[in-house]
Protein backbone atom coordinates (compact mmCIF):
# COMPACT_ATOMS: atom_id res chain seq x y z
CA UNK A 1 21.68 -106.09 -70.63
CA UNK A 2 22.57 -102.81 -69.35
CA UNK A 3 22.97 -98.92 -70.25
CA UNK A 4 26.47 -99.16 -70.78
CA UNK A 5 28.43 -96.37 -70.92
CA UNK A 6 29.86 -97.01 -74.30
CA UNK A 7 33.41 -95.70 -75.08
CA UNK A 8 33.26 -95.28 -79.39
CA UNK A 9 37.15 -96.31 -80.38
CA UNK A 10 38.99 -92.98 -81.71
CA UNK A 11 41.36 -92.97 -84.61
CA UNK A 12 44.14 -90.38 -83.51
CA UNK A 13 44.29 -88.29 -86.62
CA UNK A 14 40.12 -88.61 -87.29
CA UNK A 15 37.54 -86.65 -85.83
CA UNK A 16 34.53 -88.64 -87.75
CA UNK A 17 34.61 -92.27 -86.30
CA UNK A 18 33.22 -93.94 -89.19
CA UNK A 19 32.38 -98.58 -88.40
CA UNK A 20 31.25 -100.94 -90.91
CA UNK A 21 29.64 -103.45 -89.27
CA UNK A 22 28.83 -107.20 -90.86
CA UNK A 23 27.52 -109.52 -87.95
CA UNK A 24 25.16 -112.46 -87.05
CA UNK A 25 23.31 -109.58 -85.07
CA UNK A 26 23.57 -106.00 -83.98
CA UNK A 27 25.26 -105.22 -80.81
CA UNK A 28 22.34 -106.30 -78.10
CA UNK A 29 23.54 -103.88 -75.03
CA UNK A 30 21.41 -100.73 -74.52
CA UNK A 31 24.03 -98.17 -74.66
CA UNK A 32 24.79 -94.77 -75.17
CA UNK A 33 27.94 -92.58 -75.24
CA UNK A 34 29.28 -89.43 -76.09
CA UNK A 35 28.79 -89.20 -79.67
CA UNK A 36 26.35 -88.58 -82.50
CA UNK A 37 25.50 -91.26 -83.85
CA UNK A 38 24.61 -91.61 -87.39
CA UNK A 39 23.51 -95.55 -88.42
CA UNK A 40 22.38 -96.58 -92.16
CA UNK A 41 21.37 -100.58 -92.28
CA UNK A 42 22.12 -101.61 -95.02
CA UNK A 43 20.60 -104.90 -93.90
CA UNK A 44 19.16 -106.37 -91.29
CA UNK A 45 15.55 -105.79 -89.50
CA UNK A 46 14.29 -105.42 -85.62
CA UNK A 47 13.54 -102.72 -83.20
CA UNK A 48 15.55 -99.49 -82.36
CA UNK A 49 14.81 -98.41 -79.08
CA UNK A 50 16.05 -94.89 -78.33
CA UNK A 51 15.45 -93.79 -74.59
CA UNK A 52 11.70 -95.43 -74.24
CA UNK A 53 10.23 -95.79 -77.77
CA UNK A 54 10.48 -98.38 -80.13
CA UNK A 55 10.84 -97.92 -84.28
CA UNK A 56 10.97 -100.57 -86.32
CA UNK A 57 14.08 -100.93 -88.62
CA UNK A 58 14.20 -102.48 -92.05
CA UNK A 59 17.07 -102.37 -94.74
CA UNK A 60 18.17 -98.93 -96.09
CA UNK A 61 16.68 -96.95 -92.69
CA UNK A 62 18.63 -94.21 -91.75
CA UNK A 63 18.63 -93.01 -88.05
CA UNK A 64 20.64 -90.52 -85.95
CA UNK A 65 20.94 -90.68 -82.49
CA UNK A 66 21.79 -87.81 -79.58
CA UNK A 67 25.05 -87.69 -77.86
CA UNK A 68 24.14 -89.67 -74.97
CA UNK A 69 20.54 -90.92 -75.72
CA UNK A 70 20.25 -94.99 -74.38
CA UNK A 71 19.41 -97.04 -77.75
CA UNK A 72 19.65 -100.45 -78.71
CA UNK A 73 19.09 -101.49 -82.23
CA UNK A 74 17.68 -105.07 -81.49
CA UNK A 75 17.55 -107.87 -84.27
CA UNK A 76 14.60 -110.19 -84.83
CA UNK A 77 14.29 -112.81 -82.66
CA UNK A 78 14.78 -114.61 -85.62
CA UNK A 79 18.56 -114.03 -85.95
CA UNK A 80 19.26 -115.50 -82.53
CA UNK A 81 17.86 -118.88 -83.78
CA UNK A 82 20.62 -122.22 -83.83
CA UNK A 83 21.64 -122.26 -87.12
CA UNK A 84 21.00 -118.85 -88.16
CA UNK A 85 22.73 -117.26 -91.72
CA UNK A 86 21.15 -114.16 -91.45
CA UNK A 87 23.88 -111.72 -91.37
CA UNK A 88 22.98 -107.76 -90.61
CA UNK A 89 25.31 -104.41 -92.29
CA UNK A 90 25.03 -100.90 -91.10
CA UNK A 91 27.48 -98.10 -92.04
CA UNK A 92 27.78 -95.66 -89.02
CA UNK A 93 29.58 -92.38 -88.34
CA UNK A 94 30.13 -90.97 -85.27
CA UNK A 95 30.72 -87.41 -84.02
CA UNK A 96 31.29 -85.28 -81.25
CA UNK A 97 30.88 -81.58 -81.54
CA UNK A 98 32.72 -80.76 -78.15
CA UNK A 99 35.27 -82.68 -78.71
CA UNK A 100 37.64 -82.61 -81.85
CA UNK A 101 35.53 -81.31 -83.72
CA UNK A 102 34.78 -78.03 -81.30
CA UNK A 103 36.80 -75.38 -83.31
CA UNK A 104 34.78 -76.38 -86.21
CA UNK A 105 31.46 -76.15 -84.85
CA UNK A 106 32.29 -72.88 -82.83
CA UNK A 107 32.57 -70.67 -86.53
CA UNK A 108 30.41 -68.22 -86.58
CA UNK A 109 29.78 -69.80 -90.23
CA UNK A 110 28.32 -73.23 -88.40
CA UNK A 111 25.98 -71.50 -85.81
CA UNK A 112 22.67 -72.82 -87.66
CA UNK A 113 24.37 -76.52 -88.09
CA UNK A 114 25.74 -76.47 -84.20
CA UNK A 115 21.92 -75.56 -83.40
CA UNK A 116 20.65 -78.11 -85.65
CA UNK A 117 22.79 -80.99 -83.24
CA UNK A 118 21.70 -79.66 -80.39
CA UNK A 119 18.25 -79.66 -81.44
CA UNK A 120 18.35 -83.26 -81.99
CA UNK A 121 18.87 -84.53 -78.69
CA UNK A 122 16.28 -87.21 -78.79
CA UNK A 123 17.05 -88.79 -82.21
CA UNK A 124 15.55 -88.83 -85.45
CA UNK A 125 14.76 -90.98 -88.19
CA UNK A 126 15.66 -89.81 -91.73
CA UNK A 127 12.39 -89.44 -93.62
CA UNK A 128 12.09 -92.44 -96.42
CA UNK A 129 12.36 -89.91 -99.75
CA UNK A 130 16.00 -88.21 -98.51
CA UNK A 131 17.75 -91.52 -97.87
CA UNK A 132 18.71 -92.21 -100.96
CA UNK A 133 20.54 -88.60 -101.11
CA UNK A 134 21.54 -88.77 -97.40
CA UNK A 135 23.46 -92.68 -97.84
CA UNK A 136 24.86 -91.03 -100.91
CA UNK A 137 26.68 -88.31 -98.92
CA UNK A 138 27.63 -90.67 -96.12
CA UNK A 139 29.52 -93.21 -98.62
CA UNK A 140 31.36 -89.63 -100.05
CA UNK A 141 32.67 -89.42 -96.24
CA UNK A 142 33.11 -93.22 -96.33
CA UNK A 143 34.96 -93.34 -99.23
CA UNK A 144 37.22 -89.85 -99.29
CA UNK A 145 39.97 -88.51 -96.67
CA UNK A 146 41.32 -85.18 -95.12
CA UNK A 147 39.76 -82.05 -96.06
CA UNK A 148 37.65 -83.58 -98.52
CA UNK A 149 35.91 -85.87 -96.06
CA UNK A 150 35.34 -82.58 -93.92
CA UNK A 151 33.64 -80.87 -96.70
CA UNK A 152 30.98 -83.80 -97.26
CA UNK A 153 30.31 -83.99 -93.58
CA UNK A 154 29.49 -80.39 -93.30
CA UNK A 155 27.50 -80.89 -96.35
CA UNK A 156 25.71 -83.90 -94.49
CA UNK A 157 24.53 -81.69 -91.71
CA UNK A 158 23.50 -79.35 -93.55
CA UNK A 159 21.12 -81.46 -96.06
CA UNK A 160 20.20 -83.00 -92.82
CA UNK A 161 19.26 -79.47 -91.15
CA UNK A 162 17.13 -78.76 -94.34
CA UNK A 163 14.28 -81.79 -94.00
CA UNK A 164 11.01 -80.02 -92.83
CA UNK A 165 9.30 -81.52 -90.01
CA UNK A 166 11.44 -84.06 -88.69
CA UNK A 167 9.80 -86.37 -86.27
CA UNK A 168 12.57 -87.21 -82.96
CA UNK A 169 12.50 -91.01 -81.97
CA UNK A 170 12.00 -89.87 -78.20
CA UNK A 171 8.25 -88.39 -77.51
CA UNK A 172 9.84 -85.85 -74.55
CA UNK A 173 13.34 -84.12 -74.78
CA UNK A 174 13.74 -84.44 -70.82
CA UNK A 175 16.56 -87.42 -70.10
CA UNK A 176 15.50 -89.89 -67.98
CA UNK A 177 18.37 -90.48 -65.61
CA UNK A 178 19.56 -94.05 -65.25
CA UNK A 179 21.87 -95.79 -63.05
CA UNK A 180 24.01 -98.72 -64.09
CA UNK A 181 21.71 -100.97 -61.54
CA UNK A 182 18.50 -99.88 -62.87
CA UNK A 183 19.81 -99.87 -66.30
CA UNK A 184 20.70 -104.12 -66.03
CA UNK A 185 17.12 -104.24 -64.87
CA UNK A 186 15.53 -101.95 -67.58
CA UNK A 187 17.73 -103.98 -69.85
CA UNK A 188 16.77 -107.30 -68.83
CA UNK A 189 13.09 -106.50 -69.21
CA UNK A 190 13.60 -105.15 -72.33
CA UNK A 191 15.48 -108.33 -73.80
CA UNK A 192 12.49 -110.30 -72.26
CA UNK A 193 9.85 -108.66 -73.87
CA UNK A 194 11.32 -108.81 -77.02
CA UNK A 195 12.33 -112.38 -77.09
CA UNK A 196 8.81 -113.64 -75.44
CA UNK A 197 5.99 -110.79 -76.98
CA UNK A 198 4.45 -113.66 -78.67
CA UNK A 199 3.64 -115.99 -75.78
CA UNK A 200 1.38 -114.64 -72.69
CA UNK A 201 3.16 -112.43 -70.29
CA UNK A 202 2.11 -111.57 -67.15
CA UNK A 203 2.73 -108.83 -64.54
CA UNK A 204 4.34 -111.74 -62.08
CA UNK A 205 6.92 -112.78 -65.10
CA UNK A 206 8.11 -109.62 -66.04
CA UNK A 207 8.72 -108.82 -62.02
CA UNK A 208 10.38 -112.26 -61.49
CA UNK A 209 13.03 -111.76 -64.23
CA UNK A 210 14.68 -108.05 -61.86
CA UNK A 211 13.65 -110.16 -58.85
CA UNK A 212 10.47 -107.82 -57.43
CA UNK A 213 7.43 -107.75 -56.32
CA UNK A 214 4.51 -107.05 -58.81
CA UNK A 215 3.70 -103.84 -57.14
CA UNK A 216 7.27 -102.45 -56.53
CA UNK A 217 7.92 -103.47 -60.03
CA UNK A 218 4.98 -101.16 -61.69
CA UNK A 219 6.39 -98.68 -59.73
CA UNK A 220 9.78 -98.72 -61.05
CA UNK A 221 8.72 -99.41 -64.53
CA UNK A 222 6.47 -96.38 -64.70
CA UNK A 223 8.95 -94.37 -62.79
CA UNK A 224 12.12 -95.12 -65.68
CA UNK A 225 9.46 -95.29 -68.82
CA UNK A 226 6.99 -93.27 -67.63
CA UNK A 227 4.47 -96.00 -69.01
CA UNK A 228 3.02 -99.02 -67.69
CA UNK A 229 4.23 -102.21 -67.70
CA UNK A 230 0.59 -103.10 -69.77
CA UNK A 231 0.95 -99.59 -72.55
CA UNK A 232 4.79 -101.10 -72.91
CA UNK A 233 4.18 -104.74 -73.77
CA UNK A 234 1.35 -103.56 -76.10
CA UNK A 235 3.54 -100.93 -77.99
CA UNK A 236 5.99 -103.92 -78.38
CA UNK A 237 3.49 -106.04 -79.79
CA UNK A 238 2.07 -104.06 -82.27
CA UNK A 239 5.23 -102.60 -83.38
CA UNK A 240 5.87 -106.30 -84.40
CA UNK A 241 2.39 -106.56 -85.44
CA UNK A 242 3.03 -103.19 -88.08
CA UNK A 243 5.94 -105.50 -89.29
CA UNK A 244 4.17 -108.68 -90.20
CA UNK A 245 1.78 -106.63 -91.76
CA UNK A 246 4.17 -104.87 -93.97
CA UNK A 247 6.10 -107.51 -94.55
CA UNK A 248 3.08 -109.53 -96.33
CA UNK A 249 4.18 -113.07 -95.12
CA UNK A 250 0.86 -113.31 -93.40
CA UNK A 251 -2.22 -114.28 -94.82
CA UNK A 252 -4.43 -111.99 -93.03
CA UNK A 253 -4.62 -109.64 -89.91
CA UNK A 254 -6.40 -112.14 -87.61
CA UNK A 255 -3.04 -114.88 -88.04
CA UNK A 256 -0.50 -111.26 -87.10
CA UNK A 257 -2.52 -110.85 -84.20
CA UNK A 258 -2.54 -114.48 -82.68
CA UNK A 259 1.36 -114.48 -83.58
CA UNK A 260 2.29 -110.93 -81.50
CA UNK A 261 0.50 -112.09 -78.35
CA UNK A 262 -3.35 -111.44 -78.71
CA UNK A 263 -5.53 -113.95 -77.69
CA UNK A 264 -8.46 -111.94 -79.34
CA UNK A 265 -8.72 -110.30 -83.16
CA UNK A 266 -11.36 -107.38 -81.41
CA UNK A 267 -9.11 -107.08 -79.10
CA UNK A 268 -6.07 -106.59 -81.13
CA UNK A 269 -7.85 -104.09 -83.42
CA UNK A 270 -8.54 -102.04 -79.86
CA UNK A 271 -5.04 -102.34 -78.94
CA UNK A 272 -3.49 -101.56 -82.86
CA UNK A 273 -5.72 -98.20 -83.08
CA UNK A 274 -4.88 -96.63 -79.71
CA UNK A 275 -1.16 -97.05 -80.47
CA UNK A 276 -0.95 -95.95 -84.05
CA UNK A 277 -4.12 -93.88 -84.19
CA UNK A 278 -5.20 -96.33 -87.15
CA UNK A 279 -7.44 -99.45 -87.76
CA UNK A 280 -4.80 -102.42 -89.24
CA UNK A 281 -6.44 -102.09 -92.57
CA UNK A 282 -6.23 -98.44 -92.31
CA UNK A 283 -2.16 -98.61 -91.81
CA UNK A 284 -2.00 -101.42 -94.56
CA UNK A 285 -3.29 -99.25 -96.83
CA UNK A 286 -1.70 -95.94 -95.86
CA UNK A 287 1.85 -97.78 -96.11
CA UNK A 288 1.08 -99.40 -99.89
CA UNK A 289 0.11 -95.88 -100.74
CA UNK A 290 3.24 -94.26 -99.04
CA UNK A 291 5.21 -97.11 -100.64
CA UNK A 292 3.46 -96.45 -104.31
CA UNK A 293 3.72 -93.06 -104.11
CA UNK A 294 8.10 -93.40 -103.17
């Protein structure tokens, strides 16, 4: 894996790039390019990770994603497995406001929407109650031509630019920069961690698979994530951990925490509360009452 500098195919007479993807799996390069991205799964579940922070993803999530922000939207392990008939679907439009569609964002009339994009440099996730209205508008641009499709997407940003509050995916605004050699190794470690979070992993594997030594490899970690190696692997694991728990295919909280890597329940319930500010039956029963509430 690498941050690829990812060139998003352009119809000659569109200016919204709109894919339909239907796959074993999404597309597992961290990338970035250009454009806006806009991504509704439809199905499919994993981890997003924009610049340095990981969201899970579950069917009928909507994110958006900064011109040039690194992101990979990373299946389950599960959908790598021999044998596999999982499938994944996402609907995704892409934009670029200095490039075709420049005249149109440089109207006085689309100062507050051209703001709104630029303001959203580090991503976003499209809070749970609008998606229904917001995956509604995208299948009017989907599904219409011409003028018409214009119309809806102005009226996408601007239902967009309306949600109070917005939380970005990215905790700091500031790019980290990242050449294509560092990016394979950020990549690789990455694709690692997500394919072995359940078994131990030590300092000394994670430096072995970029080829360095333990201490110049904290140092370049911290330096590209500004984390540790330690803060990353445990953000990874109970990011999983918040998806089991969801999920309810797990009989109780001590079997999610031996299956994401912790060889302790006290300290798994250390670990879960520092990253998510919440005891695991505190989050359990926050989500139900998000969930009962929707």
């Amino acid at each position: 894996m690498k941050v690829l500098q990812f060139t998003v195919p352009v119809a000659i007479d569109k200016s919204i790039i709109l894919q339909k993807d239907v796959l074993p799996y999404f597309y597992p390069y961290l990338h970035r390019h250009q454009e806006v991205q806009l991504t509704w799964v439809q199905q499919g579940e994993g981890t997003l990770v924009a610049d340095n922070n990981m969201h899970a993803f579950r069917p009928n999530d909507i994110f958006w994603l900064g011109a040039n922000q690194p992101h990979i939207f990373k299946s389950d392990p599960s959908y790598f497995l021999p044998r596999n008939r999982k499938k994944v679907m996402a609907q995704t439009l892409f934009f670029n406001s200095d490039g075709a569609l420049s005249a149109l964002f440089n109207l006085p009339e689309m100062k507050p929407l051209k703001n709104f994009v630029l303001q959203q440099q580090s991503g976003f996730k499209v809070p749970t109650p609008q998606t229904t209205e917001i995956s509604a508008c995208m299948l009017r641009i989907i599904n219409t031509s011409g003028p018409e499709q214009l119309m809806h997407f102005v009226e996408l940003l601007r239902l967009l630019s309306g949600y109070p509050d917005i939380a970005p995916l990215a905790a700091v605004n500031k790019k980290v920069t990242v050449s294509d050699h560092d990016g394979i190794r950020i990549g690789n470690i990455y694709n690692y961690i997500m394919h072995h979070y359940e078994q131990p992993i030590t300092l000394e594997d994670a430096a072995g698979q970029v080829h360095m030594t333990p201490h110049a490899f904290c140092r370049f970690f911290k330096k590209h994530t500004r984390r540790t190696f330690v803060s990353f692997l445990n953000e990874v694991r109970i990011n999983e951990a918040c998806k089991k728990l969801t999920d309810g295919d797990y009989d109780n909280i001590a079997t999610v925490a031996y299956t994401t890597g912790f060889n302790s329940i006290t300290n798994f319930n250390r670990v879960f509360k520092s990253v998510t500010g919440k005891s695991p039956s505190q989050y359990l029963n926050n989500y139900f009452q998000h969930v009962d509430q929707g």
